[in-house]
C-alpha atoms as a PDB file:
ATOM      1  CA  UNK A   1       8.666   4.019   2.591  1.00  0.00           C
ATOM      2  CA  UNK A   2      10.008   5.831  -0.614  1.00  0.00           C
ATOM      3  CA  UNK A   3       7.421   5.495  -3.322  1.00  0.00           C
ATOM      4  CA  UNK A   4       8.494   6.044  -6.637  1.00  0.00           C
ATOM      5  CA  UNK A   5       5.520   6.968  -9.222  1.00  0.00           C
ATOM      6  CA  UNK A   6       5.730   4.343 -12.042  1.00  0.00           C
ATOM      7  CA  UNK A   7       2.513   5.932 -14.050  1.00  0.00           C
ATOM      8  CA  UNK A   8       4.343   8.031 -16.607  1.00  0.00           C
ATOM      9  CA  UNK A   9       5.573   5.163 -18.668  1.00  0.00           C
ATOM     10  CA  UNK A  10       5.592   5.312 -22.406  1.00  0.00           C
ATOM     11  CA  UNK A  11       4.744   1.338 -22.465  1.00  0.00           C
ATOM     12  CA  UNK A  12       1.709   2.649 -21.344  1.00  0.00           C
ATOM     13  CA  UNK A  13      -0.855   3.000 -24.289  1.00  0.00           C
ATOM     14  CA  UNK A  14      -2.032   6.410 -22.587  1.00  0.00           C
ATOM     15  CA  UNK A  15       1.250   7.978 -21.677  1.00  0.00           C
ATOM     16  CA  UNK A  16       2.837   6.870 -25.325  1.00  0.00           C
ATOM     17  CA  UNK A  17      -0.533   8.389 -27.214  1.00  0.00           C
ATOM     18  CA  UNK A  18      -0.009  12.018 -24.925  1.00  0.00           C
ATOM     19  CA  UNK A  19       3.520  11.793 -25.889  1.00  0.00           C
ATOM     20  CA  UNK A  20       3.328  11.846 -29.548  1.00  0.00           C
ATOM     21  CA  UNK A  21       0.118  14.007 -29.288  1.00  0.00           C
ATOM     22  CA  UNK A  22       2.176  16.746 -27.142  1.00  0.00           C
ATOM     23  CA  UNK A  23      -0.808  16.756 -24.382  1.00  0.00           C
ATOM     24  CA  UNK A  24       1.036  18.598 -21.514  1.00  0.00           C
ATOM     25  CA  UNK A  25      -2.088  18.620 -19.293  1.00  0.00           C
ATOM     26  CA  UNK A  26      -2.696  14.958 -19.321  1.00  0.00           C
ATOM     27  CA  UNK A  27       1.183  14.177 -18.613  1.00  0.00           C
ATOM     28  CA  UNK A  28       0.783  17.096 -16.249  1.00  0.00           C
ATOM     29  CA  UNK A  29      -2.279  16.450 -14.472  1.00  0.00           C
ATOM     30  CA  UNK A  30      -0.775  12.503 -13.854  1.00  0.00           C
ATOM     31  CA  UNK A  31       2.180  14.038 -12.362  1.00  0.00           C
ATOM     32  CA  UNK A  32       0.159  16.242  -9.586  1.00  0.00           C
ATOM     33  CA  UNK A  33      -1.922  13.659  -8.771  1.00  0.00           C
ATOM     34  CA  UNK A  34       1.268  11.171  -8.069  1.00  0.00           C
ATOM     35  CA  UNK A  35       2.628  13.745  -5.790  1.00  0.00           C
ATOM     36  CA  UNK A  36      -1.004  14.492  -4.007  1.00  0.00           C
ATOM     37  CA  UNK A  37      -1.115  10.830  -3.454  1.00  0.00           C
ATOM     38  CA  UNK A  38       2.521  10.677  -2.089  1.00  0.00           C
ATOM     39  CA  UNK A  39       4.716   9.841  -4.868  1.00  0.00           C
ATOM     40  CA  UNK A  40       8.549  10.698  -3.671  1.00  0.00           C
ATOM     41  CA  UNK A  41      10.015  10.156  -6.632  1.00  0.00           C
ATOM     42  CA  UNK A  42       8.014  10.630 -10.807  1.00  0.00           C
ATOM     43  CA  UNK A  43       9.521   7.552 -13.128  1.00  0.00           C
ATOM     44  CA  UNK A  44       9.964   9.195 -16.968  1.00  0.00           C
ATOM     45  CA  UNK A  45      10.110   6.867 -19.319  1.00  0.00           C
ATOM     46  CA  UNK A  46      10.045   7.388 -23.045  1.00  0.00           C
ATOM     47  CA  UNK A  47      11.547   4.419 -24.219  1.00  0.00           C
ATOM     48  CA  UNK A  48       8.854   2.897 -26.282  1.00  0.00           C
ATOM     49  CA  UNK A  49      10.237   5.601 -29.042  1.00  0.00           C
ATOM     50  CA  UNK A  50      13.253   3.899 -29.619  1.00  0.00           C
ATOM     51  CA  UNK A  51      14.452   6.179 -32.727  1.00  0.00           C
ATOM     52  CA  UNK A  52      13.999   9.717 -30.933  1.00  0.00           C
ATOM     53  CA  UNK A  53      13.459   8.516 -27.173  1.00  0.00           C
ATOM     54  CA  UNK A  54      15.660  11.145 -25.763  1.00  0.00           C
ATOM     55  CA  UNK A  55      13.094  14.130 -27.686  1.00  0.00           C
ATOM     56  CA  UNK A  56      10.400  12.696 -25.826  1.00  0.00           C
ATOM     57  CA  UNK A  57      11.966  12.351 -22.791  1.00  0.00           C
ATOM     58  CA  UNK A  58      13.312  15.678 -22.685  1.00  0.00           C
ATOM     59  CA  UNK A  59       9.853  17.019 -23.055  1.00  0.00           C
ATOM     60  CA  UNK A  60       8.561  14.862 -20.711  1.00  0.00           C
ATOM     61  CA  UNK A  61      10.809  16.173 -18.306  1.00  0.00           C
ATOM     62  CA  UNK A  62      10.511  20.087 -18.871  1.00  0.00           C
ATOM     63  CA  UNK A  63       6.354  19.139 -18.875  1.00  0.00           C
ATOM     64  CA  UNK A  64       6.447  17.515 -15.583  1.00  0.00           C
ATOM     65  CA  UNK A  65       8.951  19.390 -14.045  1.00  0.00           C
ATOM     66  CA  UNK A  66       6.848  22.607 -14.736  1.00  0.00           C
ATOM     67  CA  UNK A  67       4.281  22.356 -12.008  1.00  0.00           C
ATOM     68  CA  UNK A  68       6.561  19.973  -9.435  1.00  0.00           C
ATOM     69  CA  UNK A  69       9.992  20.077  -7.693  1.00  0.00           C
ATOM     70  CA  UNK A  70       9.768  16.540  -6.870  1.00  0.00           C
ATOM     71  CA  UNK A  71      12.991  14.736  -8.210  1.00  0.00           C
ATOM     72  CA  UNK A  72      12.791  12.623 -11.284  1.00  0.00           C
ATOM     73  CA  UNK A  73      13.881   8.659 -11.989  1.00  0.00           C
ATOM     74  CA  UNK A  74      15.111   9.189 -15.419  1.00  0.00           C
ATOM     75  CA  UNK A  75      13.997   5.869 -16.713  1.00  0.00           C
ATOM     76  CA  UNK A  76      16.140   4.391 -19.697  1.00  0.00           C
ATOM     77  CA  UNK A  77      18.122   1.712 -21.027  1.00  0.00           C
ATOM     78  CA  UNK A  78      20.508   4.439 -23.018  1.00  0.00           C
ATOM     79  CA  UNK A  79      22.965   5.590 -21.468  1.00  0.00           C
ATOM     80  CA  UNK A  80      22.909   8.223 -23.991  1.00  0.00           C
ATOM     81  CA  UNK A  81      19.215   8.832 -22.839  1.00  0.00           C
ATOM     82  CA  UNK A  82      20.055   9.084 -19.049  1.00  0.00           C
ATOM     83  CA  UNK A  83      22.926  11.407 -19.674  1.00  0.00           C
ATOM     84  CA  UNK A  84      20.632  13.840 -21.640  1.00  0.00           C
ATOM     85  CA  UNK A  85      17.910  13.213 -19.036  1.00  0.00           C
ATOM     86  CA  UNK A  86      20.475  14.153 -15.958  1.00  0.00           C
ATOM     87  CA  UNK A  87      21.171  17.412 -18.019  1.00  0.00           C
ATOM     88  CA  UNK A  88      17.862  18.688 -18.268  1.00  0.00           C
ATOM     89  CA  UNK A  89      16.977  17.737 -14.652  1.00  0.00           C
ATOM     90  CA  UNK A  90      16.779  20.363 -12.123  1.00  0.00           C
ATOM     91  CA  UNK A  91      16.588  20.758  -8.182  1.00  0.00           C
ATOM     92  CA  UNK A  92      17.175  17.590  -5.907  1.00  0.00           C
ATOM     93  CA  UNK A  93      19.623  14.534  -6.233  1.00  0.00           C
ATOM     94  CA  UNK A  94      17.535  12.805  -9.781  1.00  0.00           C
ATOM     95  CA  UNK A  95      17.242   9.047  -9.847  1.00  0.00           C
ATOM     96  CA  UNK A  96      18.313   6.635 -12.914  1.00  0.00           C
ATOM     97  CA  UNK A  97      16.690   3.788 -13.488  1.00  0.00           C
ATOM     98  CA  UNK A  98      18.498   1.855 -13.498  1.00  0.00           C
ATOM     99  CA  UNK A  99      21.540   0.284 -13.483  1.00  0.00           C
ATOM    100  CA  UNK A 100      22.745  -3.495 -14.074  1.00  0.00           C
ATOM    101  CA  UNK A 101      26.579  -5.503 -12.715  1.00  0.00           C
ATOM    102  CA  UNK A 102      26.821  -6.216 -16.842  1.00  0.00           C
ATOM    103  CA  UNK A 103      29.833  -4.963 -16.763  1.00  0.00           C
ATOM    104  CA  UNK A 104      30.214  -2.889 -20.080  1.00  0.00           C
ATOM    105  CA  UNK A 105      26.554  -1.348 -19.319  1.00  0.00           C
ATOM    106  CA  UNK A 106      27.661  -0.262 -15.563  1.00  0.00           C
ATOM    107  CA  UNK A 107      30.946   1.464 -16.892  1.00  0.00           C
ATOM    108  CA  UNK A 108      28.899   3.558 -19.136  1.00  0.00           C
ATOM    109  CA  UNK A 109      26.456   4.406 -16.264  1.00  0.00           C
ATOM    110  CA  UNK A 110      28.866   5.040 -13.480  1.00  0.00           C
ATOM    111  CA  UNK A 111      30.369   8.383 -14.488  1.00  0.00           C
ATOM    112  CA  UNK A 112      26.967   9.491 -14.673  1.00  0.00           C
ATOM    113  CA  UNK A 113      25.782   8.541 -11.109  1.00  0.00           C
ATOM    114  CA  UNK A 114      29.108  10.628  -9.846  1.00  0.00           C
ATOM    115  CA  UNK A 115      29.159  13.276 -11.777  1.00  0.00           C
ATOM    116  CA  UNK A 116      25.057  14.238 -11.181  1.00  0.00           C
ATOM    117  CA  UNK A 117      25.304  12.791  -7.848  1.00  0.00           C
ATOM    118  CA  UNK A 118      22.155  10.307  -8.637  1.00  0.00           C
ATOM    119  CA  UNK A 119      20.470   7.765  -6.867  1.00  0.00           C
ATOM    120  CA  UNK A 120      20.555   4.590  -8.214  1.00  0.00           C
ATOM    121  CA  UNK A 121      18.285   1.855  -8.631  1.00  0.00           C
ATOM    122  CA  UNK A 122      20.456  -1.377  -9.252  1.00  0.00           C
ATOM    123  CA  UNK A 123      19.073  -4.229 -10.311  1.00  0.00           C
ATOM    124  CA  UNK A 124      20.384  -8.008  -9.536  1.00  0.00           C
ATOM    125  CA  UNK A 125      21.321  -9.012 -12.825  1.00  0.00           C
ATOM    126  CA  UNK A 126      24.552  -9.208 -14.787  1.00  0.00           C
ATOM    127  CA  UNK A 127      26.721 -10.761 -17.778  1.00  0.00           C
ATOM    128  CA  UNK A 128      25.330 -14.361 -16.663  1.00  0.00           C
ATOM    129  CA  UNK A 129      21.524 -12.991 -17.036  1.00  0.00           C
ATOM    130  CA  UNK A 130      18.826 -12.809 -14.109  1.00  0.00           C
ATOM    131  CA  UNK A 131      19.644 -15.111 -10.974  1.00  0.00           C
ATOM    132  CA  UNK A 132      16.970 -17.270  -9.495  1.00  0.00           C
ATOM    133  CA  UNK A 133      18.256 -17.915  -6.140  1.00  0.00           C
ATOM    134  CA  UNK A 134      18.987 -15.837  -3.218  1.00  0.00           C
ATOM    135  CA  UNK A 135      22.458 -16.584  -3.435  1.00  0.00           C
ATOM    136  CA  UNK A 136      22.731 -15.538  -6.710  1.00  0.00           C
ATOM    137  CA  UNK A 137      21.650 -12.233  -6.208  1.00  0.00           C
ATOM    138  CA  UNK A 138      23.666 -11.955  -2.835  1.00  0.00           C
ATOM    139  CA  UNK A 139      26.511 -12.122  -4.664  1.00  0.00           C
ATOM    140  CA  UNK A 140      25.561  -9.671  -7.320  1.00  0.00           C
ATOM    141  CA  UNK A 141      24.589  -7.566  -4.455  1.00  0.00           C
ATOM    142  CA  UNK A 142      28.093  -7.467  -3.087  1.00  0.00           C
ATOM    143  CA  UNK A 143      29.476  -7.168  -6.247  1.00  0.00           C
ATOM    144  CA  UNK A 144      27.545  -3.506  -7.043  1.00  0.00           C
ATOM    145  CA  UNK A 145      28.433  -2.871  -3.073  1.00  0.00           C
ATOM    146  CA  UNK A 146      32.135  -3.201  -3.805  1.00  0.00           C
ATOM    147  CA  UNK A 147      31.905  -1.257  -6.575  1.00  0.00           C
ATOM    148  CA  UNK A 148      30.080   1.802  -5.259  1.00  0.00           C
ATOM    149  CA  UNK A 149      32.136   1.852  -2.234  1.00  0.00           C
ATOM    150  CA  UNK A 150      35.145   1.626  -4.301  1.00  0.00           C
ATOM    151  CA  UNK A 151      33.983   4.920  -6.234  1.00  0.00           C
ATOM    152  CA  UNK A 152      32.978   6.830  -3.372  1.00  0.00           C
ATOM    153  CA  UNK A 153      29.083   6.247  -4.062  1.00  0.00           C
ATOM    154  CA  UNK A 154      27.137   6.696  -0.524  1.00  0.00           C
ATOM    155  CA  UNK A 155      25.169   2.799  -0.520  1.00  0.00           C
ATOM    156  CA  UNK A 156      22.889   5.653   0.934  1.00  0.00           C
ATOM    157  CA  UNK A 157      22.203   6.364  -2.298  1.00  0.00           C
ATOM    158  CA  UNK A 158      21.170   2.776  -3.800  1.00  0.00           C
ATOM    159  CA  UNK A 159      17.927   1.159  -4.182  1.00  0.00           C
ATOM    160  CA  UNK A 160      18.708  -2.224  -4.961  1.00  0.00           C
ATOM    161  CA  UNK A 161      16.493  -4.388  -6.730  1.00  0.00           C
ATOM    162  CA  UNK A 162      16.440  -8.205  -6.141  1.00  0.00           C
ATOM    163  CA  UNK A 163      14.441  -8.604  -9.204  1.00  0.00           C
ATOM    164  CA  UNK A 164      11.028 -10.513  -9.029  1.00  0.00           C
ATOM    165  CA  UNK A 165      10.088 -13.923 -10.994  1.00  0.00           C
ATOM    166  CA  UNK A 166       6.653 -15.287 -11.836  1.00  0.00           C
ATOM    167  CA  UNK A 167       5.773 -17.779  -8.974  1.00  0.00           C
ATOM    168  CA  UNK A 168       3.373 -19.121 -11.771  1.00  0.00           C
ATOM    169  CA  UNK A 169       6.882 -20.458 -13.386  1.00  0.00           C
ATOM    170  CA  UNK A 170       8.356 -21.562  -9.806  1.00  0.00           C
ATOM    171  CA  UNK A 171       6.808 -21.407  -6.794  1.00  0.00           C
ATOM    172  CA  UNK A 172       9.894 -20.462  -5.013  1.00  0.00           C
ATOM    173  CA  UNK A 173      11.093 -17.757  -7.054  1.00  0.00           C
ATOM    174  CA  UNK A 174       8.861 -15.492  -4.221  1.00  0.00           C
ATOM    175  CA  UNK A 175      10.376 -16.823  -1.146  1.00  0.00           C
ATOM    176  CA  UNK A 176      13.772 -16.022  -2.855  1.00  0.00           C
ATOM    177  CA  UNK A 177      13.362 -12.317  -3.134  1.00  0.00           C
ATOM    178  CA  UNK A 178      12.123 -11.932   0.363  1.00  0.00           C
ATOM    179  CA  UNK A 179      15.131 -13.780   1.921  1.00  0.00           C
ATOM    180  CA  UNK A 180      17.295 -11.774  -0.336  1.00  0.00           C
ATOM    181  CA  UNK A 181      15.562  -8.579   1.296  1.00  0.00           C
ATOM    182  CA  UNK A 182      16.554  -9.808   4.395  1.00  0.00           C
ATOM    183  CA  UNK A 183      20.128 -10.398   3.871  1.00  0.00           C
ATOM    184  CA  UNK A 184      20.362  -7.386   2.355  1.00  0.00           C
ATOM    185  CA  UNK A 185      18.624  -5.482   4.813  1.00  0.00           C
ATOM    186  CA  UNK A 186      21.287  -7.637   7.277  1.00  0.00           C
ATOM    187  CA  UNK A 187      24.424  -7.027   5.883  1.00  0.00           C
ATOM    188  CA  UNK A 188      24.175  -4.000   4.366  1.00  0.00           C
ATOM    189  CA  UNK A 189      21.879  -1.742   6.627  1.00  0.00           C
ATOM    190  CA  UNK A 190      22.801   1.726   4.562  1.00  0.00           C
ATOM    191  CA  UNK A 191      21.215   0.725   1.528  1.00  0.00           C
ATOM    192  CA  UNK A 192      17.904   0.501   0.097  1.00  0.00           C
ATOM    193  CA  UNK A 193      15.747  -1.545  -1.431  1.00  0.00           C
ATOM    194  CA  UNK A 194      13.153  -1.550  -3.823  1.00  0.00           C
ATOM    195  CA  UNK A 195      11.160  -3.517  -6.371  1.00  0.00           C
ATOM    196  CA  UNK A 196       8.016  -3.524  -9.547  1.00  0.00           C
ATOM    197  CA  UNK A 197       6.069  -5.955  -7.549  1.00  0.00           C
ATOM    198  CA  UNK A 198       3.615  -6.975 -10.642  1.00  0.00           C
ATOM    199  CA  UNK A 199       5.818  -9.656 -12.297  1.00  0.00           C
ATOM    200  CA  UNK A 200       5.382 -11.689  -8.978  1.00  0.00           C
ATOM    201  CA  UNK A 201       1.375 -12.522 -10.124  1.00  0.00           C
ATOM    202  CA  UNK A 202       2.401 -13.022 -13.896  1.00  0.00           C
ATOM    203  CA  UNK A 203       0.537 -15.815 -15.374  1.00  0.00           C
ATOM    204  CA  UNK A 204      -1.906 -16.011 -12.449  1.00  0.00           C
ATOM    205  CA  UNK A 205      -5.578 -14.583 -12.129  1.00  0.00           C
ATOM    206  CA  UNK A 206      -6.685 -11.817  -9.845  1.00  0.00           C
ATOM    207  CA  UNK A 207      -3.739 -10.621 -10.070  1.00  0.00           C
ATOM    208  CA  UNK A 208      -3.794  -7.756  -7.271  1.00  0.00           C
ATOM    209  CA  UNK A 209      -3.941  -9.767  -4.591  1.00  0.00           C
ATOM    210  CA  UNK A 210      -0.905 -11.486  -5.193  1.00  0.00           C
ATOM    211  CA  UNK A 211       0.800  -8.173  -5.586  1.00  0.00           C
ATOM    212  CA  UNK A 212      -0.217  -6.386  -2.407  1.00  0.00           C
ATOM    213  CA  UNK A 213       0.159 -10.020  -0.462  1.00  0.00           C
ATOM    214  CA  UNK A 214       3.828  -9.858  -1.773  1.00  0.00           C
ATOM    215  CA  UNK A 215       3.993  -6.134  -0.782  1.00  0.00           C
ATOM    216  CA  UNK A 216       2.892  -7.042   2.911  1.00  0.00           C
ATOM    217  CA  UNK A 217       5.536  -9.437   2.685  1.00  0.00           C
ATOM    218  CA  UNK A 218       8.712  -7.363   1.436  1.00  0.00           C
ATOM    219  CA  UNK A 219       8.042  -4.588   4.118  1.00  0.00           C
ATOM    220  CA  UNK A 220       8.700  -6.966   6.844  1.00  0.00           C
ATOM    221  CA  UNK A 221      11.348  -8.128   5.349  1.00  0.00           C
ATOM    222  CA  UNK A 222      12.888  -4.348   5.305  1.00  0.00           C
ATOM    223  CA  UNK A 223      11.875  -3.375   1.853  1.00  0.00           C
ATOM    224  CA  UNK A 224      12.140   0.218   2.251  1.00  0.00           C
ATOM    225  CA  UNK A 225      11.088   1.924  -1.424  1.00  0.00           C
ATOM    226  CA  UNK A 226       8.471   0.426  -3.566  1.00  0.00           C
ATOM    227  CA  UNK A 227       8.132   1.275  -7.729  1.00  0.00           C
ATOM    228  CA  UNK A 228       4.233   1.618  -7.645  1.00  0.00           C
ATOM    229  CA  UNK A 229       0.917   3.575  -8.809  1.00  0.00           C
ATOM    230  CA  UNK A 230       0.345   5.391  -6.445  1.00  0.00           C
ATOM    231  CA  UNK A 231      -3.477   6.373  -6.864  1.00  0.00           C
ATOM    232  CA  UNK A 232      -3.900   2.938  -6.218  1.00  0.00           C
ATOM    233  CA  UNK A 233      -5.620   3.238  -2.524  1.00  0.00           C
ATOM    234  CA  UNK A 234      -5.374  -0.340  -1.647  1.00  0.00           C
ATOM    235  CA  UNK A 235      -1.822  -0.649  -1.696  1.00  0.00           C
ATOM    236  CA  UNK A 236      -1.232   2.811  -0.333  1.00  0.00           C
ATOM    237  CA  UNK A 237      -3.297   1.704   2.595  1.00  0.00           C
ATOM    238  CA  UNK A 238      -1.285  -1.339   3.281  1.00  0.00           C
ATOM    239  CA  UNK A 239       1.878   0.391   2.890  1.00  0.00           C
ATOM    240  CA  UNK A 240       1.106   2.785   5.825  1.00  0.00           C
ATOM    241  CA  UNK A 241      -0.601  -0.189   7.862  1.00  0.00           C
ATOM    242  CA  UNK A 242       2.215  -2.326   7.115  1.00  0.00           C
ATOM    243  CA  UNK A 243       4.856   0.299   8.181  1.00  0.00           C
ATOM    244  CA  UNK A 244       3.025   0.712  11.543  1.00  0.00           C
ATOM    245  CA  UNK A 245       3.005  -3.217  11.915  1.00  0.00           C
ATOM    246  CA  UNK A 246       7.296  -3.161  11.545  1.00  0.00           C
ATOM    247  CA  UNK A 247       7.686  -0.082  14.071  1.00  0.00           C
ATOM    248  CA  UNK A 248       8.553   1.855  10.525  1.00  0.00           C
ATOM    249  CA  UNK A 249       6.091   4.701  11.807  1.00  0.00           C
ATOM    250  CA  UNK A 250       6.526   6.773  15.084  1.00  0.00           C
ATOM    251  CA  UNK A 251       3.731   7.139  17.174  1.00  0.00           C
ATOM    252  CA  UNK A 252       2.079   5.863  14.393  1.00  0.00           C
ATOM    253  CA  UNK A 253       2.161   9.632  13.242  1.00  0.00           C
ATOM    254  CA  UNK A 254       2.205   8.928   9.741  1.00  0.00           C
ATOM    255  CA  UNK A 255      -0.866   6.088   9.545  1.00  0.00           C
ATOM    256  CA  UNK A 256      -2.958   8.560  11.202  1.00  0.00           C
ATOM    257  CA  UNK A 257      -2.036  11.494   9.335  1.00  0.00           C
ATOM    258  CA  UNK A 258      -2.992   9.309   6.086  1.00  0.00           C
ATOM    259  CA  UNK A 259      -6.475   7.890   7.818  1.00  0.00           C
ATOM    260  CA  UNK A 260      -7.227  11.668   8.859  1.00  0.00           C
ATOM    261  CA  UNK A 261      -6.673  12.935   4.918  1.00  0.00           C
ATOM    262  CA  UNK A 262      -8.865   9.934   3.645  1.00  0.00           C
ATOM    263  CA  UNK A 263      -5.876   8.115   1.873  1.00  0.00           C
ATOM    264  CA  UNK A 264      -6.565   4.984   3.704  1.00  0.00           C
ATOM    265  CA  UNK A 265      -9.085   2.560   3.114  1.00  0.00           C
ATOM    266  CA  UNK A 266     -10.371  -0.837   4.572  1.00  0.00           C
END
């Protein structure tokens, strides 16, 4: 499982106060403790600033990027943003997130993705707005597929994103993101796939529950990266107990590696 840390977030009251107030060892002390707890990926998001977001995130990146080499997900919805973002990255492939099938929005993202060589989170939505059925996204699924492959993109290097709905609005808006997994996971077995599991509960009470229920669920249907907090233990643990449960885990080598460092928990 690829776990991409979602923690440094500027829509996060925290993260948006140590970003005005320059506090590199908060931002910094977030970051190591993403990575101890097995973050793959660090999400960087300053776009709560929206008249000097790409200031903040540039400093967000040099701060975090000073004590790890773990790649970045440059997290924006300006292309201008991402580009400067790509820039200032170093080391391994980055990650933008993310990228939509509106059209005008993907043409301004795809040189980036080829010329930086990025992974990609792509999300199922387009000109038409956010599907609701599995269908819908299947066919906005092939639609980034043909694209990428058309461009020389590695689907390697996708995470697509099926998008989740509040089952509070329609109870089967859940059941239609895990047979989208599936299909995916079918028909195009190079890619990956991802999600923010948290809208799933919107509306609803206890809220984590719902979310690591729905987590349990997308693994077996071949969910393979995961946009998360990773200090959360709970959902850590059933990530590596899930991936033992779906033969994701040989010998079971990872599970007990986690159990043996105290990561998991009952």
């Amino acid at each position: 499982m690829i776990v991409i840390g979602e923690l440094i977030n500027s829509t996060r009251r925290e993260i948006k106060n140590a970003i005005e107030e320059r506090n590199t060892a908060l931002i910094q002390e977030i970051a190591k403790k993403q990575v101890e707890a097995g973050a793959d990926y660090l999400d960087v998001n300053a776009g709560a600033f929206v008249d000097d977001e790409i200031d903040h995130l540039l400093w967000l990146i040099d701060v975090v990027q000073a004590v790890t080499d773990v790649p970045l997900a440059i997290d924006s919805a300006d292309p201008e943003a991402i580009e400067a973002g790509l820039k200032a990255h170093k080391g391994a492939s980055p990650m933008i997130n993310s990228v939509t099938a509106e059209v005008e929005k993907f043409e301004a993202i795809l040189p980036l993705i080829k010329q930086y060589n990025a992974k990609t989170i792509a999300l199922c939505l387009n000109d038409d707005g956010m599907p609701s059925t599995a269908d819908e996204r299947l066919a906005i699924v092939k639609w980034f597929c043909d694209r990428f492959t058309k461009e020389g993109i590695p689907l390697s290097d996708v995470f697509l994103d099926p998008l989740v709905k509040p089952v509070s609005v329609n109870g089967s808006f859940g059941n239609e993101v895990l047979n989208t997994l599936d299909a995916i996971n079918k028909q195009y077995p190079d890619i990956h796939t991802t999600c923010g599991l948290s809208n799933v509960s919107f509306g609803l009470p206890v809220r984590k529950l719902l979310n690591q229920a729905f987590f349990v669920m997308c693994i077996s249907r071949g969910m393979d990266s995961v946009i998360i907090d990773p200090l959360d233990q709970g959902i850590m643990s059933l990530m590596y107990a899930s991936e033992v449960l779906v033969d994701r885990d040989e010998k079971c080598a990872k599970y007990l590696k986690a159990v043996r460092d105290g990561v998991v928990s009952a």
